[in-house]
N, C-alpha and C. Protein backbone atom coordinates (compact mmCIF):
# COMPACT_ATOMS: atom_id res chain seq x y z
N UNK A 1 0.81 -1.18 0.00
CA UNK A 1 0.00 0.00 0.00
C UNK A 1 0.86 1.25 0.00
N UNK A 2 1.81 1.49 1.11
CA UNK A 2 2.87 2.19 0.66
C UNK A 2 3.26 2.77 -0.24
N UNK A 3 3.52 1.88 -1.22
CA UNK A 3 4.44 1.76 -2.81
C UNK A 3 3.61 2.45 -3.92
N UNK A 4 2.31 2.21 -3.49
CA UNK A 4 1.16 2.80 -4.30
C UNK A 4 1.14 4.66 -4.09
N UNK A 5 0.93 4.44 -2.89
CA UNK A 5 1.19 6.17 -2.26
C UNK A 5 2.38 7.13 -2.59
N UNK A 6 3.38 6.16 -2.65
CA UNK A 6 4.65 6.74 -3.15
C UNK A 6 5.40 7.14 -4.37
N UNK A 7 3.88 6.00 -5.06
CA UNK A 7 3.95 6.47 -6.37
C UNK A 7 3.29 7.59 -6.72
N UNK A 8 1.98 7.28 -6.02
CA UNK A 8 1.13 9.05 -6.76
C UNK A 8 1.64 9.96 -6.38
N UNK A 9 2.08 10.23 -5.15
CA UNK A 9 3.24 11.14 -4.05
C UNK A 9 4.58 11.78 -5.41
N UNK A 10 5.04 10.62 -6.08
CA UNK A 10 6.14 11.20 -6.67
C UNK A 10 5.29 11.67 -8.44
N UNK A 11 4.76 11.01 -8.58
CA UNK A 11 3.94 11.59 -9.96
C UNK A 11 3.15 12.51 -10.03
N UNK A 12 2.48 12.57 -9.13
CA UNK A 12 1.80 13.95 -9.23
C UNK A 12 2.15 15.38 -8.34
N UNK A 13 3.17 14.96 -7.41
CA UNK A 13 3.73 16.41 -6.96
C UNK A 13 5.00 16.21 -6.85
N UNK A 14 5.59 16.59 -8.33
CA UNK A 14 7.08 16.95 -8.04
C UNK A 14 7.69 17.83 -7.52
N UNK A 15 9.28 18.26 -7.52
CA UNK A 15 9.97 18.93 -6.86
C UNK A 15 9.29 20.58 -6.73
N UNK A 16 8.84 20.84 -8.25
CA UNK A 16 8.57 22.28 -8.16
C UNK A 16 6.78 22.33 -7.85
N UNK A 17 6.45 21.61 -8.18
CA UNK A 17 4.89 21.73 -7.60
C UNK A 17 4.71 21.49 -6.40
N UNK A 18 5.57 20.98 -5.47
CA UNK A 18 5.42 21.54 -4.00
C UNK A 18 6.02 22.78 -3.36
N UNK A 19 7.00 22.91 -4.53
CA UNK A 19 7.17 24.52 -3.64
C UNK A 19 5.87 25.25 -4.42
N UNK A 20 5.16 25.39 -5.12
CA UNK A 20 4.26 25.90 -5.85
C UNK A 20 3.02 25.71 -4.66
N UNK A 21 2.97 24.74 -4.05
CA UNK A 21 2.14 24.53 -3.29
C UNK A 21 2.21 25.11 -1.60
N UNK A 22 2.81 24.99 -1.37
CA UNK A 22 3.70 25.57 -0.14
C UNK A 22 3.71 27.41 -0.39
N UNK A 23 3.99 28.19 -1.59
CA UNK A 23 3.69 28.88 -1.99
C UNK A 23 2.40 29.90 -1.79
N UNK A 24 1.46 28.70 -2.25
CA UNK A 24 0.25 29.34 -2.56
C UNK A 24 -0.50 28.98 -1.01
N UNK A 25 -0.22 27.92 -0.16
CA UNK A 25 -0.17 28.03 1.32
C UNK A 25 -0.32 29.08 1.99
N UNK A 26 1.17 29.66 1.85
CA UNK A 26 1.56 30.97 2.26
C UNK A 26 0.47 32.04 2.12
N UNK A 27 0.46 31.99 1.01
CA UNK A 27 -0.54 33.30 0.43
C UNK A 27 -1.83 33.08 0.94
N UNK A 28 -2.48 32.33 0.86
CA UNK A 28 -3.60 32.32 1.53
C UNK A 28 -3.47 32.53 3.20
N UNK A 29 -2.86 31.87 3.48
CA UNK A 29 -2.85 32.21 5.07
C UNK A 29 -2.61 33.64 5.35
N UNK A 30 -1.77 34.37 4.70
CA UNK A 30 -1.57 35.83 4.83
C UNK A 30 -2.79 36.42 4.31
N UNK A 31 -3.24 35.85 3.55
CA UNK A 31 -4.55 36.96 2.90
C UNK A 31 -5.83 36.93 3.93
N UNK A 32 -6.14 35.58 4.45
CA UNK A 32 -6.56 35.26 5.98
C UNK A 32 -6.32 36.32 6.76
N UNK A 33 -5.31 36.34 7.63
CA UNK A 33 -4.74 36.59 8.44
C UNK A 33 -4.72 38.36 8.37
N UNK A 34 -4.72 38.67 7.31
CA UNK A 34 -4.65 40.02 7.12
C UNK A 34 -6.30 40.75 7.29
N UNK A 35 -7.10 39.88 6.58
CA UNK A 35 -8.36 40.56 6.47
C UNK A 35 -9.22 39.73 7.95
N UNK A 36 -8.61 39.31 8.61
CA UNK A 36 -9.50 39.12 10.39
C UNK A 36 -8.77 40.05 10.94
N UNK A 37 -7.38 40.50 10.88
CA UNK A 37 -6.83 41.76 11.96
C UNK A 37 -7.68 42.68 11.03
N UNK A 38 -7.87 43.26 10.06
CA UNK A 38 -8.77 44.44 9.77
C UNK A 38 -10.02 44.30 10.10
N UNK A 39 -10.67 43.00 10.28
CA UNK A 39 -12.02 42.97 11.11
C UNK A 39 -12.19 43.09 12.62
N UNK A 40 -10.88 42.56 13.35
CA UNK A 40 -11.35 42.31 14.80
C UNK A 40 -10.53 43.46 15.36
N UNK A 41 -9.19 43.86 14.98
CA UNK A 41 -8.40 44.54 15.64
C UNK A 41 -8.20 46.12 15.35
N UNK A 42 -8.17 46.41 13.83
CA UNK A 42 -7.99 47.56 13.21
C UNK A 42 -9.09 48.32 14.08
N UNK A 43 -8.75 50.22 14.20
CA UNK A 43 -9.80 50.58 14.31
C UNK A 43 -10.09 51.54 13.68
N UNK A 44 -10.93 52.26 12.95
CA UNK A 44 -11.32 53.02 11.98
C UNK A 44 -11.62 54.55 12.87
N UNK A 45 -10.47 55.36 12.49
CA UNK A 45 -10.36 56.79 13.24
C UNK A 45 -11.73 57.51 12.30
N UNK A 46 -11.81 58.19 13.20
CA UNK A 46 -13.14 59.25 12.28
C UNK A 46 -11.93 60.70 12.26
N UNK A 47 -12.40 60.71 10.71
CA UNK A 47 -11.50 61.82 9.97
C UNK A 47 -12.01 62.95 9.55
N UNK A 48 -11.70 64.04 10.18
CA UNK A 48 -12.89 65.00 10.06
C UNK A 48 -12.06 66.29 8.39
N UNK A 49 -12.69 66.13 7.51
CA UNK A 49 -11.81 66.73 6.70
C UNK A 49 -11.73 68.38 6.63
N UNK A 50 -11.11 69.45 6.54
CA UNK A 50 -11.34 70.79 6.78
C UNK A 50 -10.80 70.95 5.66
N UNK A 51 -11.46 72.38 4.87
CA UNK A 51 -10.65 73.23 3.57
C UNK A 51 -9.63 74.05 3.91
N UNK A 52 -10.00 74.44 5.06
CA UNK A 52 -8.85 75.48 5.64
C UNK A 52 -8.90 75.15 6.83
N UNK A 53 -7.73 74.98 7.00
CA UNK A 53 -7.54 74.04 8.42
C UNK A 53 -7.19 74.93 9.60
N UNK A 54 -6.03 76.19 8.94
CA UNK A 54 -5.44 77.30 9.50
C UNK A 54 -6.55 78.14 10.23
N UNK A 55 -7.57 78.40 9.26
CA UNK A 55 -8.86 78.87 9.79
C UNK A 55 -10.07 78.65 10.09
N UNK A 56 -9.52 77.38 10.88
CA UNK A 56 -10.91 76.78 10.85
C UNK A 56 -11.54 77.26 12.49
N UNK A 57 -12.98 77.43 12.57
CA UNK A 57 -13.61 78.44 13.59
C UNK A 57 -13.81 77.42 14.47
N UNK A 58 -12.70 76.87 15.60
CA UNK A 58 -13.19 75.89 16.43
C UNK A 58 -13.70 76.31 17.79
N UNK A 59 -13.37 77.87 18.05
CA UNK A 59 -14.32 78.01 19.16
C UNK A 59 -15.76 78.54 18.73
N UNK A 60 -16.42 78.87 18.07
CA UNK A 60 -17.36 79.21 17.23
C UNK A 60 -17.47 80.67 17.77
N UNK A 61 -16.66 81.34 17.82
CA UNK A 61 -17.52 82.82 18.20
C UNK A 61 -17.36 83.47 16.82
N UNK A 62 -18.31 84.47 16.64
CA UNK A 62 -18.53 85.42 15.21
C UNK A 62 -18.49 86.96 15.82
N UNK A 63 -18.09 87.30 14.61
CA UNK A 63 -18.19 89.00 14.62
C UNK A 63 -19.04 89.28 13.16
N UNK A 64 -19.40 90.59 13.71
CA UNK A 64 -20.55 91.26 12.93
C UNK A 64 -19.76 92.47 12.33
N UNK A 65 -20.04 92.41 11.01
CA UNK A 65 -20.04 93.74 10.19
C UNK A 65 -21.38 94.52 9.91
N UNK A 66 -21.93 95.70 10.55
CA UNK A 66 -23.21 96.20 9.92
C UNK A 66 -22.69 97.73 9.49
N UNK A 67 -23.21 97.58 8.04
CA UNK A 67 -23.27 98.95 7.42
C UNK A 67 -24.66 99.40 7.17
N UNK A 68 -24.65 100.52 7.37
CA UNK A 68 -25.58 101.55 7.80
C UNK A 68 -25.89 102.27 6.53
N UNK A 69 -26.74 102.80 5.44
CA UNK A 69 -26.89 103.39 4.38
C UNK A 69 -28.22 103.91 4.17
N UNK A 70 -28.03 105.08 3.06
CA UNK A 70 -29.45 105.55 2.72
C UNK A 70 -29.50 105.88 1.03
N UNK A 71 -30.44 105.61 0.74
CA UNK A 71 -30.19 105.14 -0.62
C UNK A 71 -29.90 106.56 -1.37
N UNK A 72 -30.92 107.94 -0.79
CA UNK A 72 -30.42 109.27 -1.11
C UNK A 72 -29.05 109.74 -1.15
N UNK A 73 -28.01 109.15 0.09
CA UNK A 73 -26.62 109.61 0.34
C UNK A 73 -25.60 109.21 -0.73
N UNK A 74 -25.09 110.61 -1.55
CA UNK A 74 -24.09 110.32 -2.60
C UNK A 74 -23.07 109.17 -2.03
N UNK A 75 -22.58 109.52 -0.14
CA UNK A 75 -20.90 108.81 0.24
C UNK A 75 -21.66 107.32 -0.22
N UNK A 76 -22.76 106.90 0.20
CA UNK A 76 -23.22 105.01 0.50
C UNK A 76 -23.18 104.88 -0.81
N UNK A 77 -23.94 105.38 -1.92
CA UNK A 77 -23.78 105.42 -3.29
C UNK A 77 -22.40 104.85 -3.82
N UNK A 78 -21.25 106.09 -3.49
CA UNK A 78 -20.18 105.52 -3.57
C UNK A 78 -18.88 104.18 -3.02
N UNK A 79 -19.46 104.23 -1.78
CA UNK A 79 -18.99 102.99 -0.79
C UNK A 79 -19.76 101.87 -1.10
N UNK A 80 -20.99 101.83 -1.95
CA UNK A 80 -22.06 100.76 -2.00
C UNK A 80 -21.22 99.37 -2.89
N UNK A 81 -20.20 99.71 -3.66
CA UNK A 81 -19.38 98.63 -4.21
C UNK A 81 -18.58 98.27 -3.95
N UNK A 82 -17.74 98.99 -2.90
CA UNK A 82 -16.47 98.73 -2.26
C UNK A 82 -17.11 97.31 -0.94
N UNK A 83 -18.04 97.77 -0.36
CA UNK A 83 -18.85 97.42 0.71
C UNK A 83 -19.55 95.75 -0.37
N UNK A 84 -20.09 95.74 -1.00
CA UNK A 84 -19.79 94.17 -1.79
C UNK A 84 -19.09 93.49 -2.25
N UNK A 85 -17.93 93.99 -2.74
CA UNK A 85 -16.47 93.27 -2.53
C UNK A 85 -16.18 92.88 -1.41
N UNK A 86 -16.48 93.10 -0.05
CA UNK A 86 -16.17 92.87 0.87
C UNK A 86 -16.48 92.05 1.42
N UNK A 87 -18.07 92.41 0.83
CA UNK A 87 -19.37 91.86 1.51
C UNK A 87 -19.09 89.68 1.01
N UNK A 88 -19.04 89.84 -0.21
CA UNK A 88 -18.82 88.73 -1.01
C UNK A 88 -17.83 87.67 -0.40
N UNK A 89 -16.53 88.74 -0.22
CA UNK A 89 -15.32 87.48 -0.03
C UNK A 89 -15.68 87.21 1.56
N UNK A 90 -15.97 87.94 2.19
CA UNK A 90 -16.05 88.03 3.82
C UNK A 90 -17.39 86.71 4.40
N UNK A 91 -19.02 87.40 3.98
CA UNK A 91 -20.18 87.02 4.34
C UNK A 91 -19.87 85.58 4.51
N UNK A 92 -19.77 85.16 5.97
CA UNK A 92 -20.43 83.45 6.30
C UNK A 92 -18.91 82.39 5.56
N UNK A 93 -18.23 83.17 5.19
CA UNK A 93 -17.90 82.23 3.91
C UNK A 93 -15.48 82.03 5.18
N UNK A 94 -15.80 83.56 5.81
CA UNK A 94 -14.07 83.29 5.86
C UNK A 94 -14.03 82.99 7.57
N UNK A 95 -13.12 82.70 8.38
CA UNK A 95 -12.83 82.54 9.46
C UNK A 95 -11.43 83.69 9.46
N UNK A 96 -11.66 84.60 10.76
CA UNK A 96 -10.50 85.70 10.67
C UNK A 96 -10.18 85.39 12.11
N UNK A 97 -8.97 84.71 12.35
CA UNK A 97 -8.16 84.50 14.32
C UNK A 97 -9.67 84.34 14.40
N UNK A 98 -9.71 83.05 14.08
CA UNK A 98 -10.91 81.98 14.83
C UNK A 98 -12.19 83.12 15.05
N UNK A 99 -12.13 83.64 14.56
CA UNK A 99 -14.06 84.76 14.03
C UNK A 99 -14.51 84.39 12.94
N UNK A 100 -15.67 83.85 12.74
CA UNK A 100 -16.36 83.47 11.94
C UNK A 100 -17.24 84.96 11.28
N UNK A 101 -16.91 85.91 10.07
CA UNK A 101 -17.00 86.73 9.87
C UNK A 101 -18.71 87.00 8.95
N UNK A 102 -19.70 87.90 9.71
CA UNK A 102 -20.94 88.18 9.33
C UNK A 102 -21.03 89.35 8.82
N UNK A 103 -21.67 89.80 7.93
CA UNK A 103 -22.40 90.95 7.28
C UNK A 103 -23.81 91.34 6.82
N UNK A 104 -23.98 92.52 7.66
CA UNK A 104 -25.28 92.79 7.55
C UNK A 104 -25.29 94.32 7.09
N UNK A 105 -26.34 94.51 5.97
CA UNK A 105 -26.48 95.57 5.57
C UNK A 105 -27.98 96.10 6.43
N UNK A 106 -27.81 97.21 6.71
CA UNK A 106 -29.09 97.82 7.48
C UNK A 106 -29.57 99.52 6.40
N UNK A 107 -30.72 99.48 5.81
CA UNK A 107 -31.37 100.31 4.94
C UNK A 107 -32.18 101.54 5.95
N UNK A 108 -30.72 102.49 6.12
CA UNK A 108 -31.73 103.42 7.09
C UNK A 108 -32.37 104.48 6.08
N UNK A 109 -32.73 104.96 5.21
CA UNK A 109 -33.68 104.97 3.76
C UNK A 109 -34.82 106.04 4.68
N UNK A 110 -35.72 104.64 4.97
CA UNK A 110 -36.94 105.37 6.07
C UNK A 110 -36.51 104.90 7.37
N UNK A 111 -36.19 106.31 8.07
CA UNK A 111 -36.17 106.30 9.38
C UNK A 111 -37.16 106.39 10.14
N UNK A 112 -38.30 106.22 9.57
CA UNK A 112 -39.50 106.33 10.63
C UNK A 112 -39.43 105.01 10.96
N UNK A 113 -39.47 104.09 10.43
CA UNK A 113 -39.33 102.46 10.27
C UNK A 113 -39.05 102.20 11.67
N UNK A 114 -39.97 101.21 12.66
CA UNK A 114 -39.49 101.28 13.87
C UNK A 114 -38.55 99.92 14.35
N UNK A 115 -38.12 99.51 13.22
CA UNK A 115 -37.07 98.64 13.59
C UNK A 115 -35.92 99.38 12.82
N UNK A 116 -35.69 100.09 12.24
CA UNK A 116 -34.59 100.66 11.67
C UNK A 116 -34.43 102.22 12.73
N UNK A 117 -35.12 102.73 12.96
CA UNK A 117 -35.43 103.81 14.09
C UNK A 117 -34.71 103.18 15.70
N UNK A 118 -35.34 101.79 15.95
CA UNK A 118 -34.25 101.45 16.49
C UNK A 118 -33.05 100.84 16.67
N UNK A 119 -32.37 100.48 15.83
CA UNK A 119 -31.11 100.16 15.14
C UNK A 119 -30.62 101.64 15.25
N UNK A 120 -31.00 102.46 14.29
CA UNK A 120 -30.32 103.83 14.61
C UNK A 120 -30.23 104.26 16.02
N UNK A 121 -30.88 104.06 16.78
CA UNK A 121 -30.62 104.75 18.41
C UNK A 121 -29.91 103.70 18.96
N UNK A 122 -29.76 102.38 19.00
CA UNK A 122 -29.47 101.47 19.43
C UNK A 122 -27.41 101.84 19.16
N UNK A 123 -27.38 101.85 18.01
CA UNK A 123 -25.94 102.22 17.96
C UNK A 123 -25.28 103.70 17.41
N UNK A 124 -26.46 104.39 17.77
CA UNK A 124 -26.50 105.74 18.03
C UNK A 124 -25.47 106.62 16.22
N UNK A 125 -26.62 105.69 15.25
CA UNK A 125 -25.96 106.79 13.71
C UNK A 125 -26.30 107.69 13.98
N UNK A 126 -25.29 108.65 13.48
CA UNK A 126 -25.49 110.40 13.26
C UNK A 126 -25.13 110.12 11.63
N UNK A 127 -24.60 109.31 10.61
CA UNK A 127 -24.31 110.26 9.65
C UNK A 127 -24.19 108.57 8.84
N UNK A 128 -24.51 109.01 7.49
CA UNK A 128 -24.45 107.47 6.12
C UNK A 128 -22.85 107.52 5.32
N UNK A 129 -22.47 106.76 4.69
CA UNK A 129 -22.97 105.55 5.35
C UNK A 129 -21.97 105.50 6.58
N UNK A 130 -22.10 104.36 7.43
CA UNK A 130 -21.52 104.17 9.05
C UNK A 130 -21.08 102.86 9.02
N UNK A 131 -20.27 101.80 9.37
CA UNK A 131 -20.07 100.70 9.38
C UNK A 131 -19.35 100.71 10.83
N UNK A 132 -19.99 99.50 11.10
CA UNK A 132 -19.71 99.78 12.96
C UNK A 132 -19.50 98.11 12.98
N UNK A 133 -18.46 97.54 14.03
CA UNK A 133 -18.07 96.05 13.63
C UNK A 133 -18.58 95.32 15.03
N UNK A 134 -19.05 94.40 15.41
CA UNK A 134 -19.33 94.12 16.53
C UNK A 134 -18.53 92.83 16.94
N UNK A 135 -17.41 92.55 18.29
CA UNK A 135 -16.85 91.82 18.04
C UNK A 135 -17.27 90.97 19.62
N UNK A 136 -18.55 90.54 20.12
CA UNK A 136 -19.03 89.90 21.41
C UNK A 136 -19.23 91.02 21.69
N UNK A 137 -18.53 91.32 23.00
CA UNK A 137 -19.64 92.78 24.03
C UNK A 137 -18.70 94.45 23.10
N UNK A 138 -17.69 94.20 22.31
CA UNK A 138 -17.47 95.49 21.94
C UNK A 138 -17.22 95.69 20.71
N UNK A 139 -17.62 96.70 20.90
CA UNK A 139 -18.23 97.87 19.49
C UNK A 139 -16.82 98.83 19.16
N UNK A 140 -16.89 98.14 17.32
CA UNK A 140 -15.61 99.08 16.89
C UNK A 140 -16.45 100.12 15.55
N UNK A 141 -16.02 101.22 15.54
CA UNK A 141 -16.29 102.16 14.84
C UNK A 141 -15.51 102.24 13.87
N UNK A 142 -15.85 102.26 12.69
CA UNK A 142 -14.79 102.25 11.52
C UNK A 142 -15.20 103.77 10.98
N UNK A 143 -14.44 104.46 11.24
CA UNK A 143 -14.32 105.91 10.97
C UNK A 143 -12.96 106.28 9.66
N UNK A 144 -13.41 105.70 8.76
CA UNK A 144 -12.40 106.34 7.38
C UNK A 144 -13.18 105.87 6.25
N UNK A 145 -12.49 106.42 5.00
CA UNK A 145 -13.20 106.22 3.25
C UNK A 145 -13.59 104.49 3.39
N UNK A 146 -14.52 104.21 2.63
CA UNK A 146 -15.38 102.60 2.97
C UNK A 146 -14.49 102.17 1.80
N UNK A 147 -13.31 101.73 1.76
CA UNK A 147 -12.58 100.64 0.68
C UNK A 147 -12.67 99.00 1.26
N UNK A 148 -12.46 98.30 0.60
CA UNK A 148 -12.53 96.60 0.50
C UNK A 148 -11.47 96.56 1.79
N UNK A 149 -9.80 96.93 0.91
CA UNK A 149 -8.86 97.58 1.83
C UNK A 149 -9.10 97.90 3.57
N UNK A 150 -9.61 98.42 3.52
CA UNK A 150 -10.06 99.09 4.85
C UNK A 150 -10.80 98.54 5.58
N UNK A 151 -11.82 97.56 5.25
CA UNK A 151 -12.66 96.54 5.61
C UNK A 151 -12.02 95.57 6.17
N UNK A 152 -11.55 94.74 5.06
CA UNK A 152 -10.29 93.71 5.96
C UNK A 152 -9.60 94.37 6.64
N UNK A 153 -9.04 95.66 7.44
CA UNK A 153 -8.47 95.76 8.15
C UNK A 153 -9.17 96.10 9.46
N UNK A 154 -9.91 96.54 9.08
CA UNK A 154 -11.06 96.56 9.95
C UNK A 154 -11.06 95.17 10.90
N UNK A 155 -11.77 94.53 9.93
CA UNK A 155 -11.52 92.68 10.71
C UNK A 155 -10.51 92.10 11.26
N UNK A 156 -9.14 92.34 11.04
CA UNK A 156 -7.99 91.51 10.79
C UNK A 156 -7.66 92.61 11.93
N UNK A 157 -7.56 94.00 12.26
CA UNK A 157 -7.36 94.18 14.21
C UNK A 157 -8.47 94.09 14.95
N UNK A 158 -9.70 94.28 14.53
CA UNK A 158 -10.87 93.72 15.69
C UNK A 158 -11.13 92.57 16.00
N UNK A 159 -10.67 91.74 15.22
CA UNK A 159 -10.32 90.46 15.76
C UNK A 159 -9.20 89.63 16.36
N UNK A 160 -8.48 90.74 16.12
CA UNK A 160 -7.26 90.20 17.01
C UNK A 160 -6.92 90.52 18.67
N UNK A 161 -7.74 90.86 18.85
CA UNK A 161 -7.92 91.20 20.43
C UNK A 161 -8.46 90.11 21.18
């Protein structure tokens, strides 16, 4: 019985078809072995992805831009495009030293208006247009020509405090 075994033993798996076999052993056991540690052991980090990482608003506080205008006043007329350039790159969209940066336009037009009547007393306009920055409990006054320029700078020291 032996002799029989030793024959199929040598005829059907020669020298190189057992390393071929032994081989492909290998490989399976690793391919095993690899995909149960990614089931039982691996652990899958949660990856939170950011566009801007530098500015990204992780304590969530915001500051407010409100400009003040009347549609009669030549200066708002003229500041009215500088003030959407601004408005555009700035609104909801940038993070400035962790401030999440807002803009609001306020139409003091009709001042009888009793929510614009009080907005005007509330941050006490005397004169159009006015852009006043609100950064938590304090109030910055931007007192010069309304450029884009001047806006971001506006933001970029009231927020750095």
């Amino acid at each position: 019985m032996s002799g029989i075994l030793n024959l199929l033993y040598n005829r059907f798996l020669s020298r190189y078809s057992r390393i071929i076999f032994i081989v492909l052993l290998v490989v399976l056991f690793s391919y095993i072995g690899y995909n149960v540690y990614q089931k039982v052991y691996e652990k899958k980090a949660d990856i939170k992805e950011f566009s801007d990482v530098a500015n990204t608003n992780t304590r969530k506080k915001e500051a407010q831009v409100l400009f003040f205008f009347a549609n009669w006043c030549p200066h708002c007329r003229k500041a009215t495009p500088e003030w959407q350039q601004f408005k555009e790159e700035y609104n909801n969209n940038k993070v400035v030293n962790e401030y999440r940066i807002s803009c609001q336009e306020i139409d003091c037009t009709d001042e009888k208006d009793q929510k614009t009547a009080a907005l005007i007393k509330q941050y006490n306009i005397e004169s159009y247009p006015t852009i006043i920055m609100l950064v938590g409990d304090n109030k910055i006054d931007y007192d010069a020509k309304v450029t884009k320029t001047g806006l971001e700078q506006l933001v970029l020291s009231g927020t750095s405090r």
